[in-house]
Structures are given as structure tokens and as C-alpha cells.
Protein backbone atom coordinates (compact mmCIF):
# COMPACT_ATOMS: atom_id res chain seq x y z
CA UNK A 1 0.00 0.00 0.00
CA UNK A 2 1.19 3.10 -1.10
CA UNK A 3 -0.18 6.01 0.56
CA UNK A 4 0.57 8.63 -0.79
CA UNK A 5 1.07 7.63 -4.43
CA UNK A 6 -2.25 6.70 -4.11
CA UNK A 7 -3.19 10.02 -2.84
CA UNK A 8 -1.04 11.68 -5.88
CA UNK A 9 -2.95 10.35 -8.31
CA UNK A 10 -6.55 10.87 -6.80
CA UNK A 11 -5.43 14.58 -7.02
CA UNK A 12 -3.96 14.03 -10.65
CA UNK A 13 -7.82 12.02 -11.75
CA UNK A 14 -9.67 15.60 -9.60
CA UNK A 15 -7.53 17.81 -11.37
CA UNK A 16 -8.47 16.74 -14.82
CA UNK A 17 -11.88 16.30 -14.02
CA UNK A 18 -11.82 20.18 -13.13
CA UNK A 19 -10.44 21.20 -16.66
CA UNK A 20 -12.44 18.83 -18.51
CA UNK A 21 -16.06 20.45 -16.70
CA UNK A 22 -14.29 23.57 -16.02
CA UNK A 23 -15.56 23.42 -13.06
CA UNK A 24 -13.48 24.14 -9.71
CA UNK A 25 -12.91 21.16 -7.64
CA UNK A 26 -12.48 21.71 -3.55
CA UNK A 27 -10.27 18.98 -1.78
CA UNK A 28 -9.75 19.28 2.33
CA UNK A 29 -6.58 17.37 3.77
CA UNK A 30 -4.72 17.18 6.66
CA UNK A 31 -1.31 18.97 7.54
CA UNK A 32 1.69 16.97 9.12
CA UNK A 33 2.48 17.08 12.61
CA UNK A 34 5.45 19.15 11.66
CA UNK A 35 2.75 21.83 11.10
CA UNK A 36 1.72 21.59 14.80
CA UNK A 37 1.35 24.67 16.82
CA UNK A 38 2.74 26.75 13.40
CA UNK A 39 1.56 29.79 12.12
CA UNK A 40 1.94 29.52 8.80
CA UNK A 41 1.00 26.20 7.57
CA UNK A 42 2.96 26.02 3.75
CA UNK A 43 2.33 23.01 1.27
CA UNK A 44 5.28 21.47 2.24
CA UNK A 45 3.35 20.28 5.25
CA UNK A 46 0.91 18.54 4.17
CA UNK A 47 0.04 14.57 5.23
CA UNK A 48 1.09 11.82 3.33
CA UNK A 49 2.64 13.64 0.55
CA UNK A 50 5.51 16.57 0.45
CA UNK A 51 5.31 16.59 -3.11
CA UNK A 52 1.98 14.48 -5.22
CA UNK A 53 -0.39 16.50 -3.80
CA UNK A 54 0.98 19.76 -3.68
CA UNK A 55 2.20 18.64 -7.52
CA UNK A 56 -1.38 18.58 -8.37
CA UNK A 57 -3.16 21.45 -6.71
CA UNK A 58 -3.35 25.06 -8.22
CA UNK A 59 -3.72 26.67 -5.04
CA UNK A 60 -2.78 25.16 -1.22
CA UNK A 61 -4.85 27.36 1.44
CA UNK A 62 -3.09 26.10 5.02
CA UNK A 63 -4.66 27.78 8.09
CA UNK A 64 -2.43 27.60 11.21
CA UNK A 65 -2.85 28.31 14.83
CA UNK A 66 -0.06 28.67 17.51
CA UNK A 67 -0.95 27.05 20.84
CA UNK A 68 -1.07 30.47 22.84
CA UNK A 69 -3.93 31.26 25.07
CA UNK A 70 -3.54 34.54 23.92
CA UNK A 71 -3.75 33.61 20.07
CA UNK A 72 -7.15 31.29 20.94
CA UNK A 73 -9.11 32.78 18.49
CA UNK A 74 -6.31 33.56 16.50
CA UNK A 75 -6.10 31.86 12.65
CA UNK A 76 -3.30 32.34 9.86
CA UNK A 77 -3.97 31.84 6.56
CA UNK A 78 -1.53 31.16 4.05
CA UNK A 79 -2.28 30.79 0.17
CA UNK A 80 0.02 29.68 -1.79
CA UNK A 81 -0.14 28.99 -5.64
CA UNK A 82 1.61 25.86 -6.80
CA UNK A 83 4.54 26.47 -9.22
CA UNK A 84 4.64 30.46 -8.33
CA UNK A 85 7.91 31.66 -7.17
CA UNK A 86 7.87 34.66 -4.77
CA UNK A 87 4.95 36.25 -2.56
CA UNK A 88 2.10 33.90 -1.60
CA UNK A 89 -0.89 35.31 0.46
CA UNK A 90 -0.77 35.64 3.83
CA UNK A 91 -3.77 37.18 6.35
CA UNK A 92 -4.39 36.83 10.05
CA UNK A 93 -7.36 36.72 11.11
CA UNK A 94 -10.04 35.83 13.76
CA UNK A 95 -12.05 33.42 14.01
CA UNK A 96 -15.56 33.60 15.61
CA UNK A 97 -17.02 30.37 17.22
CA UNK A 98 -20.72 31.52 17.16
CA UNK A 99 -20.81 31.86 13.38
CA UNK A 100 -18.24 29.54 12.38
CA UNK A 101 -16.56 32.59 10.67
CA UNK A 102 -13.42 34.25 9.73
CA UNK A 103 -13.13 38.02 10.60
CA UNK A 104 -10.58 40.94 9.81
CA UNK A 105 -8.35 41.73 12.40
């Protein structure tokens, strides 16, 4: 069993499947436990893969957290665009419990 060849080419099969219907496709995975207590969660930290997945995606979106009390509500996102050299996005933000929201700090 190969994990994360596997999980390489489910990415490469939902990748085509966007360009063929032209239609975006949303995947949700899990980040490493390298990426614990991080704030800025890059695609190199992603789980079971350091380079299929990340191969395969047009944009990564990793949302980190430190471990601080005072950070709690605290969320960092990072976007990155696979294959683009230089700036990615990065925001901090809040999030809100009640709403299940993310709000500008």
C-alpha cells in the first residue's frame, strides 16, 4: 500500500476532471504534525505527501494556529499557488465560534 502515491494520483484524476467540466474542484486534507502549533501552515506540510499532492493542486490554502492562550481565536492563513515563485498570500485573522466565521483583524 502506497499512501501517498495513491493520494497523488486521486489529485492528478480531480484535477483533470476540473479542466475537462471547467468546473473548480475543492479537496480538504490534513497537515503533518510538523505543522503543529505553526503559524503559517505552507504546502510542504501537508500529510502523506511533500510533493503528489501539492504537484497537483493550483492553489494550497493552510490555516495555522499557535498554541497560545492569547492567540485562541487567533487563525493564519496562508495561500500559496503551486509552481509560483515569490509572494504567496498571507492574512491573520479571527475566528468567531458563534458563526463559524473568519473576521478581519
Amino acid at each position: 500500500f502506497d499512501g501517498p502515491a495513491r493520494l497523488k494520483e486521486l489529485y492528478r484524476r480531480l484535477r483533470e476532471l476540473a479542466k475537462e467540466t471547467k468546473a473548480a474542484i475543492i479537496t480538504v486534507g490534513q497537515a503533518s504534525g510538523e505543522a503543529e502549533g505553526k503559524k503559517w501552515i505552507t504546502m510542504d506540510m501537508m500529510d502523506n505527501s511533500k510533493v503528489g499532492k501539492p504537484g497537483e493542486m493550483d492553489y494550497i490554502i493552510g490555516i495555522g494556529h499557535t498554541n497560545k492562550e492569547e492567540d485562541e481565536w487567533t487563525r493564519y492563513i496562508n495561500i500559496a499557488k503551486n509552481k509560483l515563485k515569490g509572494r504567496h498570500g498571507k492574512h491573520i485573522v479571527a475566528f468567531d465560534g458563534e458563526t463559524a466565521r473568519y473576521l478581519d483583524i
